[in-house]
Protein backbone atom coordinates (compact mmCIF):
# COMPACT_ATOMS: atom_id res chain seq x y z
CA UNK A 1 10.38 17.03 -3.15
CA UNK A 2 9.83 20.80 -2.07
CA UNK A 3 11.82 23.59 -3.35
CA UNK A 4 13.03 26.51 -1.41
CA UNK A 5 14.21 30.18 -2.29
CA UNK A 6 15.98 31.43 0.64
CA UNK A 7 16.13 34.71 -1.45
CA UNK A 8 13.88 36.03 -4.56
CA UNK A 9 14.36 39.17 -6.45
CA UNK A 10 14.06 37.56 -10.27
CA UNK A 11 10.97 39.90 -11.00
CA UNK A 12 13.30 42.71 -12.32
CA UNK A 13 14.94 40.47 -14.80
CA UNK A 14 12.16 38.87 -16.10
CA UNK A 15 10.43 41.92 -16.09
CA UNK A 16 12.67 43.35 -19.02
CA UNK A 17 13.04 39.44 -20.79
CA UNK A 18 9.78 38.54 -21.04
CA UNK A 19 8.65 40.93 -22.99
CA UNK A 20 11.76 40.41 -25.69
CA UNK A 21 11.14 36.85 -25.71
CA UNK A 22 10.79 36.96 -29.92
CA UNK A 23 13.94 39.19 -30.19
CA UNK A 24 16.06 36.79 -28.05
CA UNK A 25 14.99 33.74 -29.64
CA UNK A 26 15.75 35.13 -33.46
CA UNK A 27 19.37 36.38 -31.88
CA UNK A 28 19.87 32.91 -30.79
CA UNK A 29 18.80 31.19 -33.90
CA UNK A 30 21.11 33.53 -35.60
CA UNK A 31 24.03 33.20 -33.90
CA UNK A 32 23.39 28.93 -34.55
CA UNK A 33 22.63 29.49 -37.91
CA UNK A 34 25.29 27.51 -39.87
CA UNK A 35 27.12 26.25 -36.87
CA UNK A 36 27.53 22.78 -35.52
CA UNK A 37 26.68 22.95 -32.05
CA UNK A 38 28.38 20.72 -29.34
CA UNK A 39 26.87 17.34 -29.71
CA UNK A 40 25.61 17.52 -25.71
CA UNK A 41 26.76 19.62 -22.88
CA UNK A 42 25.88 19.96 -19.18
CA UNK A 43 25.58 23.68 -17.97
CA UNK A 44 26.38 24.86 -14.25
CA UNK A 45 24.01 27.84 -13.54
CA UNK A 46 24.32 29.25 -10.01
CA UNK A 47 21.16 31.77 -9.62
CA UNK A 48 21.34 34.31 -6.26
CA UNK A 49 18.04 35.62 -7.25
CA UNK A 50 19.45 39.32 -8.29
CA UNK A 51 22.00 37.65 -10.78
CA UNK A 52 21.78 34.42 -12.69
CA UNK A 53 24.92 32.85 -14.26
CA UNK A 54 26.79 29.83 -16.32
CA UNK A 55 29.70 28.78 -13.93
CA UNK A 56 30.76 25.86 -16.10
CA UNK A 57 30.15 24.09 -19.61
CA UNK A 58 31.00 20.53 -19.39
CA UNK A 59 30.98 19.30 -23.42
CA UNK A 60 31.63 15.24 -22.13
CA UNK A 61 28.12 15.37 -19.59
CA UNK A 62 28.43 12.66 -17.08
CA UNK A 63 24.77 12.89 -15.44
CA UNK A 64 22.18 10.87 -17.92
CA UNK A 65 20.64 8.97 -15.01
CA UNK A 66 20.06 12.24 -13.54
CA UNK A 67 17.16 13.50 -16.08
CA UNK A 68 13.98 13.02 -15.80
CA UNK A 69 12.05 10.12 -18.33
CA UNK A 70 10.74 12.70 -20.27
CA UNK A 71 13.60 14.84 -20.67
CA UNK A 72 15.15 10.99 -22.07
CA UNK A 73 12.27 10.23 -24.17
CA UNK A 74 12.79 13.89 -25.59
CA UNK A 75 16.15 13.27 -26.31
CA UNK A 76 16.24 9.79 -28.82
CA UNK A 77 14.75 12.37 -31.59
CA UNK A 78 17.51 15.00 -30.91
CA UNK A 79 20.05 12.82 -31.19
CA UNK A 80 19.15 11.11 -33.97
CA UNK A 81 19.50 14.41 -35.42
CA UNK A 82 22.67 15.23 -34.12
CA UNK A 83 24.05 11.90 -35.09
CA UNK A 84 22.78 12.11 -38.91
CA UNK A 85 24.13 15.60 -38.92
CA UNK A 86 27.26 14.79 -38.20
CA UNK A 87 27.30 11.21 -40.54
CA UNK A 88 24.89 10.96 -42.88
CA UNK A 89 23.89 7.51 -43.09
CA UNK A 90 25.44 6.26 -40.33
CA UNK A 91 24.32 3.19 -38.56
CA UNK A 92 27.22 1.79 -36.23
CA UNK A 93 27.77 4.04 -33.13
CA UNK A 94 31.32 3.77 -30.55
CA UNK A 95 30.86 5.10 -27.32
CA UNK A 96 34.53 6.16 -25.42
CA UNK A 97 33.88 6.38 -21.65
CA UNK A 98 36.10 7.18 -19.09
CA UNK A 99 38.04 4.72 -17.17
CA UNK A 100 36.73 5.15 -13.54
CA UNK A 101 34.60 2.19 -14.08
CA UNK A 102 34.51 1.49 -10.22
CA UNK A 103 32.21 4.64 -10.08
CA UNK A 104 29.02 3.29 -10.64
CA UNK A 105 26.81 6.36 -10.84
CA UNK A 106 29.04 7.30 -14.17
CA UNK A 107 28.45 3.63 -15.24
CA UNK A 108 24.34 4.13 -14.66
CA UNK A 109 25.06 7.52 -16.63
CA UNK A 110 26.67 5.81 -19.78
CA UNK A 111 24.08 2.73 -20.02
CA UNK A 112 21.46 5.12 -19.96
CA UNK A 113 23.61 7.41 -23.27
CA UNK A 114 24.05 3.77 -24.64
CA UNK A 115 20.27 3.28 -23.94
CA UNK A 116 19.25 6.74 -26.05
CA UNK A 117 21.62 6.15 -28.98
CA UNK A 118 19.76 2.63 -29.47
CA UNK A 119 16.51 4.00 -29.11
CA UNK A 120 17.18 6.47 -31.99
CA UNK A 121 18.08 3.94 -34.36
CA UNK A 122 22.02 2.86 -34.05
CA UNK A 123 23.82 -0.19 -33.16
CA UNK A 124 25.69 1.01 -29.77
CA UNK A 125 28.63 -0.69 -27.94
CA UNK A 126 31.02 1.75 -25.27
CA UNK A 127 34.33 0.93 -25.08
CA UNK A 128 37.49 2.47 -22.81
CA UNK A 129 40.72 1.62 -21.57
CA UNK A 130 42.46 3.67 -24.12
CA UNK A 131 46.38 3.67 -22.64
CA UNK A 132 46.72 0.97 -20.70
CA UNK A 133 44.47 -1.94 -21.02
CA UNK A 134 43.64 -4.41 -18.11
CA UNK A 135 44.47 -8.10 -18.13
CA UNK A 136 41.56 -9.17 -18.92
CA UNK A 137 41.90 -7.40 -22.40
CA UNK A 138 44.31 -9.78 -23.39
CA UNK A 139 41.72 -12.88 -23.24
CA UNK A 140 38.37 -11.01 -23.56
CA UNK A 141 37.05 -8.38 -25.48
CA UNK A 142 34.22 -6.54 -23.00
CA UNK A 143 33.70 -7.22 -18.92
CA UNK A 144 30.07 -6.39 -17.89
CA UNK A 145 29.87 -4.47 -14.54
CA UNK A 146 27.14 -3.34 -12.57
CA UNK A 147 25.57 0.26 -12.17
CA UNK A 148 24.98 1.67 -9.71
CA UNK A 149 20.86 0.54 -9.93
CA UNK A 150 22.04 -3.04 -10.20
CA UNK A 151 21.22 -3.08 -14.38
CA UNK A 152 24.65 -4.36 -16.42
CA UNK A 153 26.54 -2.09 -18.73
CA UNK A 154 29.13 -4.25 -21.59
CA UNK A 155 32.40 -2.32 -21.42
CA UNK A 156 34.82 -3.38 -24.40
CA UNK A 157 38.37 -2.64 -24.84
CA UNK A 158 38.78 -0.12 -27.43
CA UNK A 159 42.30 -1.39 -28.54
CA UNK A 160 40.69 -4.55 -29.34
CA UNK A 161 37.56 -3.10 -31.05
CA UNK A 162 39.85 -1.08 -33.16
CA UNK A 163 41.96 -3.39 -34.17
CA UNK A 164 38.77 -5.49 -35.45
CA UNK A 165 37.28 -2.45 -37.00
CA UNK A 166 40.53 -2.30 -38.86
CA UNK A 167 40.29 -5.87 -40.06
CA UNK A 168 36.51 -4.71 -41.49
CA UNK A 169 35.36 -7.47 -38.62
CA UNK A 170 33.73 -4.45 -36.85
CA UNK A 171 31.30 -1.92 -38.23
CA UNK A 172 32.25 1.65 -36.55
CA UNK A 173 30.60 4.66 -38.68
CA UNK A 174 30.89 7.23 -35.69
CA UNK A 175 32.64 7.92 -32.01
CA UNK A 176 31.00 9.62 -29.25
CA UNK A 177 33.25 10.79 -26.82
CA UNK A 178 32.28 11.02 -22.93
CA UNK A 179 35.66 10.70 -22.03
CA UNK A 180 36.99 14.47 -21.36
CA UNK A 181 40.51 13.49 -22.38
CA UNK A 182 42.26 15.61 -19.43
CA UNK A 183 45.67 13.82 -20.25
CA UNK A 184 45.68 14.23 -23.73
CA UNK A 185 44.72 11.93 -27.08
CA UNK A 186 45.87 9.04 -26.23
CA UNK A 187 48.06 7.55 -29.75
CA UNK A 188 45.07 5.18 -30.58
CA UNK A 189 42.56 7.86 -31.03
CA UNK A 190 45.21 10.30 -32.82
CA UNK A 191 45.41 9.22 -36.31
CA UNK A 192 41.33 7.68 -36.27
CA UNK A 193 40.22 7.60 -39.92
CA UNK A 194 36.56 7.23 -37.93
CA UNK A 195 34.30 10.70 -37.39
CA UNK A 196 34.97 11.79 -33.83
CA UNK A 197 31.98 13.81 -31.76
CA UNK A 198 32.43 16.37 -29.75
CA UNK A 199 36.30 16.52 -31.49
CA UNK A 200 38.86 15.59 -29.61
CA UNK A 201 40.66 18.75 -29.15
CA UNK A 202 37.76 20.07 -27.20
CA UNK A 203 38.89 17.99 -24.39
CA UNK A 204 40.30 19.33 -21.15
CA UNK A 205 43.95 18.84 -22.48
CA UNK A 206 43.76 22.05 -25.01
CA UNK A 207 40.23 23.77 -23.52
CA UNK A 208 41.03 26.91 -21.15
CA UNK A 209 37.29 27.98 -19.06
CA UNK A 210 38.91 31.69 -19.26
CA UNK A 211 38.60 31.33 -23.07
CA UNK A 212 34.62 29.91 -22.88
CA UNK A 213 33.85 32.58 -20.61
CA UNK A 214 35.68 34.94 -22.47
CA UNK A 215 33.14 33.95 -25.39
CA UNK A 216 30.18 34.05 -23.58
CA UNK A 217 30.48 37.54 -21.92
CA UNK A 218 30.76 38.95 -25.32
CA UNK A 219 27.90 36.35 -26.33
CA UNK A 220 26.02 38.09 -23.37
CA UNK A 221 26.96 41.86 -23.82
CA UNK A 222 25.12 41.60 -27.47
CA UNK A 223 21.67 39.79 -24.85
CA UNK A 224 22.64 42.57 -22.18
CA UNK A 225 21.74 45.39 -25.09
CA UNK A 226 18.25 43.24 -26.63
CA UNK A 227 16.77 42.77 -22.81
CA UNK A 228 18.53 46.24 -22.00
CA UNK A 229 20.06 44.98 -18.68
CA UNK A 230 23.89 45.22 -17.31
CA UNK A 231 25.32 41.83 -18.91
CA UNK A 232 26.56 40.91 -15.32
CA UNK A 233 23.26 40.26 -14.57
CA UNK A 234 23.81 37.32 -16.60
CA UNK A 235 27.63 36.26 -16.02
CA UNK A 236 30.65 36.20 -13.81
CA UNK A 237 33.31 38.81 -13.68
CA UNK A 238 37.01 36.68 -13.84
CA UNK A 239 40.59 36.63 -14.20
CA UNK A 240 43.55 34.44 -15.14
CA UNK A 241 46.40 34.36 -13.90
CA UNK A 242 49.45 31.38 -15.05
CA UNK A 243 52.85 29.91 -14.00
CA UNK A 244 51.73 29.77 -10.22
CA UNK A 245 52.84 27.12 -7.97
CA UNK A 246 50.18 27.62 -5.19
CA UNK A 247 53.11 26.21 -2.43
CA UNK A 248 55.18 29.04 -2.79
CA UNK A 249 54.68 31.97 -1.03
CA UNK A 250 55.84 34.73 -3.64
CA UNK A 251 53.05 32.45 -6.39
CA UNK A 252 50.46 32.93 -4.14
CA UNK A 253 50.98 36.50 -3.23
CA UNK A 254 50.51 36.97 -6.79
CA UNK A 255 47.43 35.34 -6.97
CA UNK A 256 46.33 37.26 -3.65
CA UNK A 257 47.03 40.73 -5.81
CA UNK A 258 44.79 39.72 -9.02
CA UNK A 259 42.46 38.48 -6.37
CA UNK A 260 42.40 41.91 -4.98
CA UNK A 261 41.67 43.79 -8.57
CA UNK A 262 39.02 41.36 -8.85
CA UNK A 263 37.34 41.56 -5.57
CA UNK A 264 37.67 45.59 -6.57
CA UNK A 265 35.27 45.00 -9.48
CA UNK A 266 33.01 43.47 -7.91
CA UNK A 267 32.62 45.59 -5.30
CA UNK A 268 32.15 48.43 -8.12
CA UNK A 269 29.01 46.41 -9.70
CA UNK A 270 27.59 45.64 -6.20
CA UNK A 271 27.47 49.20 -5.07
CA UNK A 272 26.13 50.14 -9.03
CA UNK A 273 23.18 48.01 -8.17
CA UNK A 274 22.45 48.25 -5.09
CA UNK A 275 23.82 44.66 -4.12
CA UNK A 276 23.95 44.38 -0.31
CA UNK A 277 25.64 40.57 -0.20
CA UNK A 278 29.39 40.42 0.33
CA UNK A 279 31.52 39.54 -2.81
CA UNK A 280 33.40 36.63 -2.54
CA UNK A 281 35.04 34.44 -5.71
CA UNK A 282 36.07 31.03 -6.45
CA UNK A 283 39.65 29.90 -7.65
CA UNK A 284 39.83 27.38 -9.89
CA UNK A 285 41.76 25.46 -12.43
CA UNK A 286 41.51 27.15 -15.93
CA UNK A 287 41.13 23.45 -16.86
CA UNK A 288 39.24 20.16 -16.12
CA UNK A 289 36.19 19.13 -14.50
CA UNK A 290 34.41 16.90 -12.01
CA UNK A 291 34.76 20.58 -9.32
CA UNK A 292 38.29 19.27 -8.38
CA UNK A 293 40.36 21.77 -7.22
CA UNK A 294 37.75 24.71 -6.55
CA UNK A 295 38.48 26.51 -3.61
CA UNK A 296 36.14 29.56 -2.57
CA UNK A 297 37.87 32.63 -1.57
CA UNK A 298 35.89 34.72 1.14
CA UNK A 299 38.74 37.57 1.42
CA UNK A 300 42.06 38.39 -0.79
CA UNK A 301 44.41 37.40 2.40
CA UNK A 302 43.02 33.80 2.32
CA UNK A 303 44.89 32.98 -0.75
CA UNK A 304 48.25 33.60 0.80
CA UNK A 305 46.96 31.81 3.93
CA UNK A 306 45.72 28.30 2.62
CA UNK A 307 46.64 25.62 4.21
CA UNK A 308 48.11 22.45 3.26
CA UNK A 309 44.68 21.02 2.72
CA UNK A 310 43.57 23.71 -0.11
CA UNK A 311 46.55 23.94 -1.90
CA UNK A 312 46.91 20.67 -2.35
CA UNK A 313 43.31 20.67 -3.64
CA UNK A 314 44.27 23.42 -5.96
CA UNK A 315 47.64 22.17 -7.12
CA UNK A 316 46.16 18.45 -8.62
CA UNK A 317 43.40 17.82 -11.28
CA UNK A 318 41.47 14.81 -12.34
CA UNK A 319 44.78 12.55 -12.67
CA UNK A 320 46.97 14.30 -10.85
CA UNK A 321 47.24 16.21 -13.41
CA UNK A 322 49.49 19.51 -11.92
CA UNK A 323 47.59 22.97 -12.40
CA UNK A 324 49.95 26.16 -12.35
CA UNK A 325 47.23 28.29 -14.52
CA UNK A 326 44.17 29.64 -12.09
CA UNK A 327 40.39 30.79 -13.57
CA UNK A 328 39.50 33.35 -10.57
CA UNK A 329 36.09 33.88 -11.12
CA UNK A 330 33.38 35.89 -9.35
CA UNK A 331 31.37 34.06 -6.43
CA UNK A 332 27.36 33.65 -7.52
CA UNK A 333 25.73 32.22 -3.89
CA UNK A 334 22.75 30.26 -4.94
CA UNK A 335 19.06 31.00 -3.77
CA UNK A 336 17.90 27.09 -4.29
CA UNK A 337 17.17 24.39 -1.37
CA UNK A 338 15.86 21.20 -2.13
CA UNK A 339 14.82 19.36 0.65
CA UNK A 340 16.18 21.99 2.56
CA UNK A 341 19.66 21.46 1.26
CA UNK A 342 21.46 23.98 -0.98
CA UNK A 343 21.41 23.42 -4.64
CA UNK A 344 21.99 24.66 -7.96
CA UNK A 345 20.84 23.95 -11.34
CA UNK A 346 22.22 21.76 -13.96
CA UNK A 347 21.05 21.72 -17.62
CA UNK A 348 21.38 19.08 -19.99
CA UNK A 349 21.27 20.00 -24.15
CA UNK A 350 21.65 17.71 -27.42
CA UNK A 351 22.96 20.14 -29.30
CA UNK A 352 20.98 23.33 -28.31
CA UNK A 353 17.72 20.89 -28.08
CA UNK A 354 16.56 21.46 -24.24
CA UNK A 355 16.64 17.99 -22.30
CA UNK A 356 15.77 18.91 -19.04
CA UNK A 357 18.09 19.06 -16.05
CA UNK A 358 18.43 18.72 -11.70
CA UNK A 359 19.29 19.91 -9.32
CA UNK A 360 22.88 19.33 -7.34
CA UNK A 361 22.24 19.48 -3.75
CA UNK A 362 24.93 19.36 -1.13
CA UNK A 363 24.39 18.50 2.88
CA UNK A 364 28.17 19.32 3.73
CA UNK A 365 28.41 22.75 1.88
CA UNK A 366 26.77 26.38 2.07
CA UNK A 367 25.26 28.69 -0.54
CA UNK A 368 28.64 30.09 -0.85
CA UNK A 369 30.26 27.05 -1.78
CA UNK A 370 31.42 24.87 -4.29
CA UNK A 371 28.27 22.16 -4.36
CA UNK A 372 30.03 19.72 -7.34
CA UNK A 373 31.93 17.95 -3.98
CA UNK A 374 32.08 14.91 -1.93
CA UNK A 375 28.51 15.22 -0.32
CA UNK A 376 26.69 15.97 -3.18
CA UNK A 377 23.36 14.29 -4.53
CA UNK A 378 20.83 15.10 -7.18
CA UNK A 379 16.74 16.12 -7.79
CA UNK A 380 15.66 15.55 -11.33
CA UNK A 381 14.28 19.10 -12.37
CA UNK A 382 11.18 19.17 -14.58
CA UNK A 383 9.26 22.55 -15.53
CA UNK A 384 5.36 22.94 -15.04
CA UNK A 385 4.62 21.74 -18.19
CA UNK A 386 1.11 19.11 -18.20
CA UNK A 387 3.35 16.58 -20.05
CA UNK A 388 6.02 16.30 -17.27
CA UNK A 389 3.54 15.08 -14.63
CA UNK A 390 5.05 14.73 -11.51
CA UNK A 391 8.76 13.97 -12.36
CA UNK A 392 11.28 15.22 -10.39
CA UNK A 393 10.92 18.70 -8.60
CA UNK A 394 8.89 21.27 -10.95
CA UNK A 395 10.22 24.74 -11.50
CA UNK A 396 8.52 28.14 -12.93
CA UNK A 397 8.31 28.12 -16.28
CA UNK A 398 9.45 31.66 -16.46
CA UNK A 399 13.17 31.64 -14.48
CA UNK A 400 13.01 28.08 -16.46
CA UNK A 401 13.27 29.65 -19.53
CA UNK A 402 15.94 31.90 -18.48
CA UNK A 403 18.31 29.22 -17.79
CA UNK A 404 17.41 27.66 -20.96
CA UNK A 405 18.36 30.74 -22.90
CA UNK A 406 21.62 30.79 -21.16
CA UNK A 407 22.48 27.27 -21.63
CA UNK A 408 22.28 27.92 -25.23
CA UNK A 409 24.39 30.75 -24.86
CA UNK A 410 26.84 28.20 -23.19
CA UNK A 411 26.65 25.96 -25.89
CA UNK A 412 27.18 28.26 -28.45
CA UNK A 413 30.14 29.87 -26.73
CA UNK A 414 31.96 26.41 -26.57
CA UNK A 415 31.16 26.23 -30.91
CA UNK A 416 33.15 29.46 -30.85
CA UNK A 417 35.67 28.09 -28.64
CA UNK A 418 36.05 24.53 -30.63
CA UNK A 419 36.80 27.23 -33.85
CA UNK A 420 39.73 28.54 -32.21
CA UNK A 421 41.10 25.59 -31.28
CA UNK A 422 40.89 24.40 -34.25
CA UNK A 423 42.22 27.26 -36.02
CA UNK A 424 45.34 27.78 -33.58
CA UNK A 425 45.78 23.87 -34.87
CA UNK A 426 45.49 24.37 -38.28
CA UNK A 427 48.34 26.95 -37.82
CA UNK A 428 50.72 24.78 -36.14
């Protein structure tokens, strides 16, 4: 597996953050310190060589199967960890998936979570179909399907599980959620007497991306002032704008205006440092996951003329769930080729313990694109480290370490973002 840079100018970023390595680490132990950290997350870093950014913290990771065996064996110790942390003394361990279990990649993904969680110590079962349960429900308790590598995965239904934890025929001491609850808590799950990890309220039904990123630019304006370096560097200038029905003309003039301030901006920081690329941005739901409904934006006057195509892309989430509220977020083209096709990088944390991560490579999309699409594939990633061997495609050590620190930065972000939620609940 070769990797490609079709453009390279990290040396003046590493220049001023390798030097500050010690001060960056103690700010990021401090700002830990005392906090429970996401259980796992999956962080989108797009890296054009003279900026490096997070584009997306996903706190329900789909991608297990995608890490390299080391990055696994690594992780049984971490989350052990996380799981005593969180329940002291637990032994009994639920896993909620999500209920595309005809997508056997995801199912690959979940044995392979099921697989860690055993390894470090706990008795592990998954379980879904929390609304509506299929047929076979009624007579059976679990189906075993088939991943996508041809191994079996035991999927239960959770109303029956529950209903035998309640009768104390079914030991159940924590749930780990990898279900991303886009269409809210379903009324099984909303009165659970049973330790819930990540909570449920950091699922897509409450979480807004504007409010993570709004957390992690001011995470990355107190980094910006230790490496003393313009925080945009290290993140993505955005907007939000709400109530916009993209199939109406007057909505999407709207959206074309605030596209238009942004573009502005960006223009500003380009010409500040000497950027010669041409802005573009991406428009997104402020909500949800799996890259549905991201549509790049090359020029303000696109917005008002998308076709049928894009705003339907833009208008539905996972579930056809409707989206009126847009993240517009500033465009970060990506320097990486794998194989000769465009990529970007992926990290994968247990808490703020580094896994690993790969690389998402697409052979229908350019550098300029949105990569997390139909077409897509992935390349374990694994830094030049003598224990890592020759997994998966190996990566500098330096820029390595970069994406590490941001990853935590992500992670802690989304702590800060659980509190709020959590607070505006406590207040309702």
């Amino acid at each position: 597996m070769e990797l490609q840079k079709s453009r390279l100018c990290h040396e003046a970023l590493l220049e001023k953050v390798i030097p500050r390595q010690e001060k960056i680490y103690q700010w990021l132990e401090s700002q830990e310190k005392d906090k429970l950290i996401p259980l796992y997350s999956s962080v989108d870093i797009r890296d054009a060589g003279f900026k490096i950014s997070v584009v997306d913290t996903n706190l329900f990771p789909g991608g297990f199967n995608n890490l390299c065996e080391h990055g696994l064996e690594d992780a049984v110790g971490f989350m052990r960890s996380a799981i005593l942390r969180r329940v002291p003394g637990c032994e009994s361990v639920l896993i909620i998936a999500e209920e595309h279990t005809r997508n056997t990649w995801y199912l690959e993904n979940i044995r392979i979570l099921q697989q860690i969680i055993e390894k470090a110590g706990f008795k592990t079962r998954i379980a879904t179909f929390l609304s509506v349960q299929p047929a076979f429900c009624e007579s059976a308790k679990a189906v075993e399907l088939e991943t996508a590598t041809g191994e079996t995965v035991k999927i239960h239904c959770f109303k029956r599980i529950l209903k035998d934890w309640e009768a104390d025929r079914e030991d159940i001491d924590l749930i780990i959620m990898n279900n991303d609850l886009t269409t809210g808590i379903p009324d099984s799950l909303k009165n659970s007497k049973i330790p819930i990890y990540p909570p449920m309220i950091a699922g897509w039904h409450s979480r807004q991306k504007s409010s993570h990123f709004k957390h992690v630019e001011h995470l990355l304006h107190e980094f910006g002032k230790i490496v003393d370096l313009d925080p945009w560097f290290f993140s993505s200038l955005f907007t939000v704008e709400e109530n916009i029905n993209v199939n109406l003309d007057a909505d999407r003039a709207r959206l074309m205006d605030t596209a238009k301030n942004l573009f502005k901006k960006i223009e500003q920081k380009y010409k500040e440092h000497n950027i010669t690329e041409k802005p573009f941005i991406f428009v997104k739901s402020d909500s949800g996951t799996y890259g549905m409904g991201v549509v790049p934006i090359e020029d303000p006057k696109d917005i008002q003329e998308l076709n049928r195509r894009a705003r339907n892309d833009l208008s539905r989430g996972k579930g056809t769930q409707a989206v009126s509220r847009f993240l517009l977020q500033e465009g970060v083209p990506t320097i990486y080729s794998v194989d000769e096709q465009v990529s970007e990088v992926v990290i994968y944390q247990i808490e703020n313990n580094l896994l690993g991560g790969f690389y998402r490579f697409n052979t229908q999309k350019t550098d300029r694109q949105n990569l997390n699409a139909p077409g897509m594939g992935f390349k374990k990633m694994c830094p030049h480290l003598p224990k890592y061997g020759q997994c998966g495609v190996h990566h500098d050590m330096n820029i390595f370490d970069l994406y590490r620190i941001l990853a935590r930065v992500a992670a802690i972000a989304a702590r800060l973002e659980i509190n709020d939620l959590e607070s505006k609940k406590d207040k309702e």
